[in-house]
Protein backbone atom coordinates (compact mmCIF):
# COMPACT_ATOMS: atom_id res chain seq x y z
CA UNK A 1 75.05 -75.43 23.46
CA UNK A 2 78.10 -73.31 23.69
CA UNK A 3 81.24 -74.97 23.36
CA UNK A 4 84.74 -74.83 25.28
CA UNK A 5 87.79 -74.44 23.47
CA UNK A 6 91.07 -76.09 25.45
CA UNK A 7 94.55 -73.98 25.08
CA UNK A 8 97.33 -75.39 26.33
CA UNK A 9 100.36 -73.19 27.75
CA UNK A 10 103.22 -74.46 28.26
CA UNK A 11 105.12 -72.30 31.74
CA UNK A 12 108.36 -72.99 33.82
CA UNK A 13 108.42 -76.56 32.70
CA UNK A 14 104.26 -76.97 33.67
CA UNK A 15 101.48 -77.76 31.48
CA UNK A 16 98.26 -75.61 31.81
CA UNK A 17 94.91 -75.75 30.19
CA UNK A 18 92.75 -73.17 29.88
CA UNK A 19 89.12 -73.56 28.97
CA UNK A 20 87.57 -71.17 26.10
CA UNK A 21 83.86 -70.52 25.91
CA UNK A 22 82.80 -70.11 22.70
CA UNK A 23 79.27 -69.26 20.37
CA UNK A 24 78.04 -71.88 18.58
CA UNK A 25 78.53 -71.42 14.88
CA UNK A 26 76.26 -68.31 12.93
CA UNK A 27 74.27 -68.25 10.11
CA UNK A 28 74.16 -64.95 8.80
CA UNK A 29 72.94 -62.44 6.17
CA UNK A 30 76.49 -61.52 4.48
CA UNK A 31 77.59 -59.34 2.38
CA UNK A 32 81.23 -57.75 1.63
CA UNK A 33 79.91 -55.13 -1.53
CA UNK A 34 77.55 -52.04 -1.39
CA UNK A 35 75.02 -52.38 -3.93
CA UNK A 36 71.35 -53.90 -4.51
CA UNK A 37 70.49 -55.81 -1.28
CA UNK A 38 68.88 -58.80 -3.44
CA UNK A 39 72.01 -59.28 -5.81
CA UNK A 40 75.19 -58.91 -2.56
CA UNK A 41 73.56 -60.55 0.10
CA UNK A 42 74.01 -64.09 0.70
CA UNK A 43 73.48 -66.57 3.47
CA UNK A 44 76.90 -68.14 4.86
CA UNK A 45 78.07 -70.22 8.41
CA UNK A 46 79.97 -67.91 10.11
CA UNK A 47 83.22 -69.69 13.00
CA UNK A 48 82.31 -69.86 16.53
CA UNK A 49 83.10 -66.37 18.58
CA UNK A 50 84.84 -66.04 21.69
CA UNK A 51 82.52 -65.39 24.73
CA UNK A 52 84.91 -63.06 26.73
CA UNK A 53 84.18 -62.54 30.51
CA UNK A 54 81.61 -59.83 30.34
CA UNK A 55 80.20 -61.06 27.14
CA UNK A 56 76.49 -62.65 26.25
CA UNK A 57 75.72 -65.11 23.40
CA UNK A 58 72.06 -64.82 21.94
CA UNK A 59 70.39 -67.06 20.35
CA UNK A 60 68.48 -64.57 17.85
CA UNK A 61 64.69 -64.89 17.78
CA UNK A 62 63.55 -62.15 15.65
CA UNK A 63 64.44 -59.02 13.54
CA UNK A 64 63.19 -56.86 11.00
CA UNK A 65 64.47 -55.36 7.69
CA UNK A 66 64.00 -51.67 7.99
CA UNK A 67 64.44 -49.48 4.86
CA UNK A 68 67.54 -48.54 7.05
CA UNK A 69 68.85 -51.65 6.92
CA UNK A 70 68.52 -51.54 2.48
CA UNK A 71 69.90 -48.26 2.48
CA UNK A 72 72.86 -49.71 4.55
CA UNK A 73 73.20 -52.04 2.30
CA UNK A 74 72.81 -50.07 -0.35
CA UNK A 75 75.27 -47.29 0.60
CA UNK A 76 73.41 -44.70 0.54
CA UNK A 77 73.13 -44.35 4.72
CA UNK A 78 75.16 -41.69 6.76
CA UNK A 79 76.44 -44.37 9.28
CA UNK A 80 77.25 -48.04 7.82
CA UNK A 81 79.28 -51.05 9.37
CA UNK A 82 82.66 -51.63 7.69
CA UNK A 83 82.69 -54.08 4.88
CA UNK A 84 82.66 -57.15 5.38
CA UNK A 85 79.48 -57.50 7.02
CA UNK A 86 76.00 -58.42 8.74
CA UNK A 87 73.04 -57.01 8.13
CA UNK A 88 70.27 -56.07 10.13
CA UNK A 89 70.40 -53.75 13.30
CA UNK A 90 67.53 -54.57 15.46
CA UNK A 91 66.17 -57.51 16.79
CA UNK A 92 65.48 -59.92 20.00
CA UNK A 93 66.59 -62.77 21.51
CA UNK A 94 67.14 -65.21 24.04
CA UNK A 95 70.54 -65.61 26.38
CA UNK A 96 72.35 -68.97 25.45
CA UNK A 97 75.14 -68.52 27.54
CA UNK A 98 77.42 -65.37 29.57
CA UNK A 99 81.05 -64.83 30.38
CA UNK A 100 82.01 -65.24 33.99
CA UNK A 101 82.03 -61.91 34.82
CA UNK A 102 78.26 -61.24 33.65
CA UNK A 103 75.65 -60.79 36.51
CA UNK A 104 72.19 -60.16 35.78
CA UNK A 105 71.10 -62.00 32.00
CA UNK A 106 71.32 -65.81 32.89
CA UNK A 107 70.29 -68.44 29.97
CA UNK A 108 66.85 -68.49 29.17
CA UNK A 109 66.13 -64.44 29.89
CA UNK A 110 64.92 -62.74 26.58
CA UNK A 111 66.79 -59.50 25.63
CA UNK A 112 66.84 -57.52 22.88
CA UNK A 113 69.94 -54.88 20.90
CA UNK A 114 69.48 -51.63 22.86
CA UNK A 115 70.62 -49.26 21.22
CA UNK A 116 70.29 -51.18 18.00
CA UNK A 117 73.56 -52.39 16.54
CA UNK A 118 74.85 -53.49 13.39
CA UNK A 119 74.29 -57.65 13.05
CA UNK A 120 71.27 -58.33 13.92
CA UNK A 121 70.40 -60.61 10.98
CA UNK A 122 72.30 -63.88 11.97
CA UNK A 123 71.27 -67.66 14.46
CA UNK A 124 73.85 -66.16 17.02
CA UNK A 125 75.22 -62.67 18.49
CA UNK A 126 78.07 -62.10 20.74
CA UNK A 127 77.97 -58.56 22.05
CA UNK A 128 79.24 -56.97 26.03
CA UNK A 129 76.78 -57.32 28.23
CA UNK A 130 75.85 -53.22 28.09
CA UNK A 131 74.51 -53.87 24.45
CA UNK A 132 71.78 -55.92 25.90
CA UNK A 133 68.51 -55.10 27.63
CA UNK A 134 65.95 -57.50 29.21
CA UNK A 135 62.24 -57.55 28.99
CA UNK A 136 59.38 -59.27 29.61
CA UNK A 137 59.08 -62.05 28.39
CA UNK A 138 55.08 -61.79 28.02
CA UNK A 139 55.76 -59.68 25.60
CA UNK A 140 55.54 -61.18 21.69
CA UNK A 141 58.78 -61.52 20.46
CA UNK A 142 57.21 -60.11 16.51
CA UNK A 143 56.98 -56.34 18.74
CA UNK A 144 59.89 -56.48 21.03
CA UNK A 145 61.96 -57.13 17.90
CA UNK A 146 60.25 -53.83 15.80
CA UNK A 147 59.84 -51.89 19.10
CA UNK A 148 63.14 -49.62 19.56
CA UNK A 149 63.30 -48.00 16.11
CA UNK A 150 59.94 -47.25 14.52
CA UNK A 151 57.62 -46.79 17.38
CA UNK A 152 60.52 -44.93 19.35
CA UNK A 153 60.67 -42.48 16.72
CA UNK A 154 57.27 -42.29 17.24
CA UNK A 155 57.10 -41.55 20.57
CA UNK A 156 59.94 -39.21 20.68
CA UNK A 157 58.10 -36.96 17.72
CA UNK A 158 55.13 -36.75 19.54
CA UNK A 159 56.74 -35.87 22.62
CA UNK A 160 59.63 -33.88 21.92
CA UNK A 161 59.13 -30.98 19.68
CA UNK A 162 55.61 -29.23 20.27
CA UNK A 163 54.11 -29.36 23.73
CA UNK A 164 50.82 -30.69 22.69
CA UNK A 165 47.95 -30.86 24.73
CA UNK A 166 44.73 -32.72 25.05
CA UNK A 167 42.54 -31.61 22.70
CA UNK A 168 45.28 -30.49 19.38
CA UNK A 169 46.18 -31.75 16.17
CA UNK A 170 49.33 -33.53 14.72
CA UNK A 171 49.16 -33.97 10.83
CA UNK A 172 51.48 -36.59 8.89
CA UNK A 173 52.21 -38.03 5.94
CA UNK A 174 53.66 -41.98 5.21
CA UNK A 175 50.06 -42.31 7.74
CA UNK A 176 50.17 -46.45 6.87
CA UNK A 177 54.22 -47.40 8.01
CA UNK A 178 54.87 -48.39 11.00
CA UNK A 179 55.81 -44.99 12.74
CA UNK A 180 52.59 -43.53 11.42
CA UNK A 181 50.65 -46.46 12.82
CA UNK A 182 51.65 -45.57 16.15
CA UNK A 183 51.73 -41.82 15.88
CA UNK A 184 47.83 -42.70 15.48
CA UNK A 185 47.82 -44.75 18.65
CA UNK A 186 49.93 -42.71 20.84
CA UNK A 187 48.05 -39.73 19.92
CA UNK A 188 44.80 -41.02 20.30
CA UNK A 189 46.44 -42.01 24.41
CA UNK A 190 46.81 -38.40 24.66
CA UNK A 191 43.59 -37.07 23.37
CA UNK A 192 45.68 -35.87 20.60
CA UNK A 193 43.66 -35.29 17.20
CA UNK A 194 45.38 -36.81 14.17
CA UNK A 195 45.25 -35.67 10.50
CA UNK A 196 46.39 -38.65 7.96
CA UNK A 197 47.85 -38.76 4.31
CA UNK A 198 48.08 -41.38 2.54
CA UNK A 199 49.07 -42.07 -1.13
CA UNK A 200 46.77 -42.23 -4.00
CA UNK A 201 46.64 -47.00 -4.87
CA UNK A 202 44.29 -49.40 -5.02
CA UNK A 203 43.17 -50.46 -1.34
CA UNK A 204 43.14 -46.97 0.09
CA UNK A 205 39.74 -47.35 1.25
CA UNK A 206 40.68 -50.14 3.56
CA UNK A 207 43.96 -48.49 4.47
CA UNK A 208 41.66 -45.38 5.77
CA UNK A 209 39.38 -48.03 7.47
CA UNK A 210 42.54 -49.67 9.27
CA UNK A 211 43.55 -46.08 10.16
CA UNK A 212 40.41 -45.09 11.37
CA UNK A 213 40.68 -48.27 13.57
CA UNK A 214 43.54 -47.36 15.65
CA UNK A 215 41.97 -44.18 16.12
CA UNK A 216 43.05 -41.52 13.29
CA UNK A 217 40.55 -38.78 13.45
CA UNK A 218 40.32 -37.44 9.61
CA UNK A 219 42.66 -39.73 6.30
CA UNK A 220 42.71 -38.14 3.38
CA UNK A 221 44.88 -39.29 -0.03
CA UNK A 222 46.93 -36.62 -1.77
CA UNK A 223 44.68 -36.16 -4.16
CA UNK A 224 41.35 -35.53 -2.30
CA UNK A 225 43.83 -32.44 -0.91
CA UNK A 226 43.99 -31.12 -4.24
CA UNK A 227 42.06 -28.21 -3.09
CA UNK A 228 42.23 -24.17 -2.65
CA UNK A 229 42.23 -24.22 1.08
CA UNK A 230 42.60 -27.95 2.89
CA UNK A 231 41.58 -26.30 6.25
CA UNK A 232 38.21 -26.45 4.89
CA UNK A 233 38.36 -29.73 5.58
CA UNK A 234 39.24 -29.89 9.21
CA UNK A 235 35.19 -29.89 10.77
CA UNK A 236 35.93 -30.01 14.02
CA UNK A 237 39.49 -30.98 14.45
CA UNK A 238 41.70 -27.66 15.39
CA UNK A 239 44.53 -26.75 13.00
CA UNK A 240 47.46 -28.77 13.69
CA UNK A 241 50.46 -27.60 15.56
CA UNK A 242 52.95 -30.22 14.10
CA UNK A 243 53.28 -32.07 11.61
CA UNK A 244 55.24 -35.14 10.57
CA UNK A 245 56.88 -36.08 7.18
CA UNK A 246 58.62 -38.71 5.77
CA UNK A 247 57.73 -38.87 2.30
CA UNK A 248 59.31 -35.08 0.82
CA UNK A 249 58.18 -33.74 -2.20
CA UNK A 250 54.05 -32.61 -2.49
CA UNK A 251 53.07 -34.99 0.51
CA UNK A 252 55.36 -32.81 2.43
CA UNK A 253 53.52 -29.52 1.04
CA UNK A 254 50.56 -30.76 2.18
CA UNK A 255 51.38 -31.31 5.75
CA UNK A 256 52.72 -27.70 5.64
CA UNK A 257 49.31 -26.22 4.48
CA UNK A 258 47.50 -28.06 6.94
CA UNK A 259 49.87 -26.59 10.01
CA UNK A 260 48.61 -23.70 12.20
CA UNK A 261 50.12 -19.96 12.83
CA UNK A 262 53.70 -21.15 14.37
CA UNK A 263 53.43 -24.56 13.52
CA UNK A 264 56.21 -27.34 13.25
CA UNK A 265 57.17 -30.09 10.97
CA UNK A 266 59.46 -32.68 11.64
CA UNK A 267 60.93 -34.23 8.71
CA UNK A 268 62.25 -38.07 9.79
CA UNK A 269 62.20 -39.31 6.19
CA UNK A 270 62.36 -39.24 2.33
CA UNK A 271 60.98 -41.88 0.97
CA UNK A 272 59.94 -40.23 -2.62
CA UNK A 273 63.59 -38.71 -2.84
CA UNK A 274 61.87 -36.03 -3.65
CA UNK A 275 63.06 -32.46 -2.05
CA UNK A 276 60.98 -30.37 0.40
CA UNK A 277 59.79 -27.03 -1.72
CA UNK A 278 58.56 -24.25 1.59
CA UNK A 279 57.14 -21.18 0.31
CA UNK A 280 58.25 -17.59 1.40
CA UNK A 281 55.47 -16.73 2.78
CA UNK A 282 55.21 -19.72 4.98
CA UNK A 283 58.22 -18.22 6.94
CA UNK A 284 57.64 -15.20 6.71
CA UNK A 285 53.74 -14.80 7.45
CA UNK A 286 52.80 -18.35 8.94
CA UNK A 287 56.40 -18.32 11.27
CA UNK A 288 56.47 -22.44 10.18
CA UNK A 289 59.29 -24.43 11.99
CA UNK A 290 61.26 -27.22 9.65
CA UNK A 291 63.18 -29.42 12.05
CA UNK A 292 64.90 -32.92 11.88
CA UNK A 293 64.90 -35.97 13.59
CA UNK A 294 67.26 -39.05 13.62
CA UNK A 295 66.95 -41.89 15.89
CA UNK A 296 69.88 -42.95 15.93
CA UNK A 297 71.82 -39.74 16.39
CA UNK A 298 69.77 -39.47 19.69
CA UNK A 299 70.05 -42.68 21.00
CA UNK A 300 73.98 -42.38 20.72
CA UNK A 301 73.89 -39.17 22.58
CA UNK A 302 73.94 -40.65 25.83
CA UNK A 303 70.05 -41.86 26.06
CA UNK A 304 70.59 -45.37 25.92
CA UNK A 305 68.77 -45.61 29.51
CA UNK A 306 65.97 -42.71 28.53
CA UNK A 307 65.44 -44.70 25.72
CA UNK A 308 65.20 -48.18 27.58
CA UNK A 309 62.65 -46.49 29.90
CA UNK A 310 60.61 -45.64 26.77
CA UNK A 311 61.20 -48.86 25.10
CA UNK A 312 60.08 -50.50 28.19
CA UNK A 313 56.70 -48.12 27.92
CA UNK A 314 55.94 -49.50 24.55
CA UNK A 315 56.50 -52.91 25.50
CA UNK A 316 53.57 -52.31 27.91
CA UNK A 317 51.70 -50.53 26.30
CA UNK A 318 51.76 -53.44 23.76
CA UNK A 319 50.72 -56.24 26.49
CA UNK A 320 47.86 -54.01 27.00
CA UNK A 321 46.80 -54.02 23.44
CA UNK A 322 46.87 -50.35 23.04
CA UNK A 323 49.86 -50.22 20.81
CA UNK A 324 49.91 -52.51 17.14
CA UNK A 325 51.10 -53.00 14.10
CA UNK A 326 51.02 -54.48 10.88
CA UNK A 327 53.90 -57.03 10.85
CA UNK A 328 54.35 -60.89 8.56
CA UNK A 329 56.67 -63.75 9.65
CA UNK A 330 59.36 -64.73 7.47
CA UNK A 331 61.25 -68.26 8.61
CA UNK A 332 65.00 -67.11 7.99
CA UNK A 333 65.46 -69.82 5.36
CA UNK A 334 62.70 -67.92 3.67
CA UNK A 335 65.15 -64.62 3.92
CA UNK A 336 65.35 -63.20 0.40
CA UNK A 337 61.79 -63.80 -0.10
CA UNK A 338 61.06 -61.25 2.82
CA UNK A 339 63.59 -58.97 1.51
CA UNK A 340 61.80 -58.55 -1.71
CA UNK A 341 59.01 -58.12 0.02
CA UNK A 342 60.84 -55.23 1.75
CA UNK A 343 61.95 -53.44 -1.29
CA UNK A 344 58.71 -53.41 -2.39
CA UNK A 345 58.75 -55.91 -5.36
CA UNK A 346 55.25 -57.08 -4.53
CA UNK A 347 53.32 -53.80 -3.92
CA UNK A 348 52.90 -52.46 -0.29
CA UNK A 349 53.60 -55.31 2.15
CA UNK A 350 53.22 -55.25 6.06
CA UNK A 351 56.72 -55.19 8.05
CA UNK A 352 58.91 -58.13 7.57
CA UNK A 353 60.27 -60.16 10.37
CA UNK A 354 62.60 -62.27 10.34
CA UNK A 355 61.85 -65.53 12.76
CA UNK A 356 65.05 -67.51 13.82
């Protein structure tokens, strides 16, 4: 329970005392050096925090490490908290107690970081009541906690760039992480056709199976595209006006071949570190699009309620059952063995979640 803090003040002869509400004390991924996330983060009790008037204390429930997160940690992001800090940026939890002046959250109401903030990977979070955004609380904690980065990038690709209609194509590549998961599923709501890559490892047969599950249309690995003309390939699927990449390099290529007279691709990734290589004459004779997107940079651009609308769409469309993911439950005890997981120390691993 939160705990009050006494201050006496000592005025024209009187003694006052005012009461302090304050967090209970944190546990909390730490770190005060860039480098490897494995070797300069450590787990560490962090003081009690003031709960000002319009202030909300969470008790965290769940968050995930995103590759965002590492590369945070790492350095190597555009946008980073000042050192020291706490990792993690989004997550869920539940309202342990508000400042006076807060109306509507009350203890016990589930909420989750909207936009995501820097943090997220500690027992207790004191943020101003605008950081916070309530949902339902039928809604598993595991998705609320992954919802407003991955499969809002998702939904804002889909939607933002091409006017697709019932009936066309998107092509991506990264098809098994969590964004392409759901550009499958969103797609498929739309009577959008999908096109999936996928990298050339053992279990890609059942990784085409689970795709083919949540409704992809055609998977292919890179190397069954090694071929004069991958349109071939299409049957009956129409040549795809966008197309999504987040790996760079030759998975990026392919996407490009695959896109139609005009088309777009959005590039929201780069996971090989590998550079995007666009030939002339897919300027100059196809008229191809290359655009950007960045989640973040949006939801900072004043969206943060266009964005809770959307979040608040996912959530249902999650109750429903017609939105899912691959995600594993780490206890937070439990946290560097998730994190390895993360960077990838034990071969492809579904999304890790932190549990509180």
């Amino acid at each position: 329970m939160a705990c009050a803090r006494f201050i006496s003040l000592k005025t024209s002869g009187m003694v006052r005392a005012f009461s302090t509400l304050m967090s209970p004390p944190s546990k909390a991924v730490f770190y005060d050096n860039l480098g490897p996330p494995d070797t300069v983060t450590k787990i560490i009790e962090l003081p009690p925090v003031e709960i000002k008037a319009n202030d909300v204390c969470v008790k965290m429930l769940a968050s995930p490490i995103n590759p965002s997160d590492i590369n945070r940690i790492e350095g190597v992001y555009p946008v980073r908290p000042p050192l020291p800090a706490v990792g993690g940026y989004e997550g869920v939890g539940e309202v342990h107690s508000v400042g006076e002046a807060v109306q509507g959250l009350s203890p016990g109401d589930l909420v989750m970081a909207s936009p995501p903030s820097p943090g997220a990977w500690q027992t207790h979070v004191v943020r101003d009541k605008s950081f916070w955004h309530k949902f339902d609380r039928r809604t598993p904690v595991e998705y609320a906690a992954t919802v407003t980065i991955n499969p809002l990038t998702a939904l804002r690709m889909v939607e933002d760039f091409v006017d697709l209609k019932s009936g066309d194509a998107i092509v991506q590549n990264g098809a098994t992480s969590m964004v392409g998961q759901c550009v499958i599923q969103l797609a498929k709501l739309r009577g959008i056709h999908t096109i999936n890559i996928i990298r050339d490892r053992s279990g890609s047969d059942e990784a085409k199976e689970k795709l083919t599950k949540l409704g992809a249309d055609q998977v292919y690995t890179e190397s069954q595209l090694n071929v004069k003309n991958v349109k071939s390939l299409l049957d009956n699927v129409p040549e795809p006006a966008l197309g999504l990449n987040c790996v760079g390099g030759n998975a990026a290529s392919l996407v490009l071949k695959f896109l139609r007279q005009g088309g777009t691709m959005v590039t929201y990734g780069g996971m090989s570190k590998k550079p995007i290589t666009v030939s002339t004459s897919s300027f100059i004779f196809k008229e191809l699009s290359l655009k950007g997107f960045w989640l973040q940079k949006w939801t900072s651009s004043g969206n943060t309620e266009a964005s809770r609308e959307m979040v608040d769409y996912l959530l249902g469309l999650i109750r429903e059952g017609k939105l899912k993911y691959d995600i594993e439950l780490t206890p937070f005890s439990e946290f560097h063995a998730a994190l390895d997981k993360a960077l990838g120390k034990h071969g492809s691993q579904p999304k890790q979640v932190i549990k509180f």
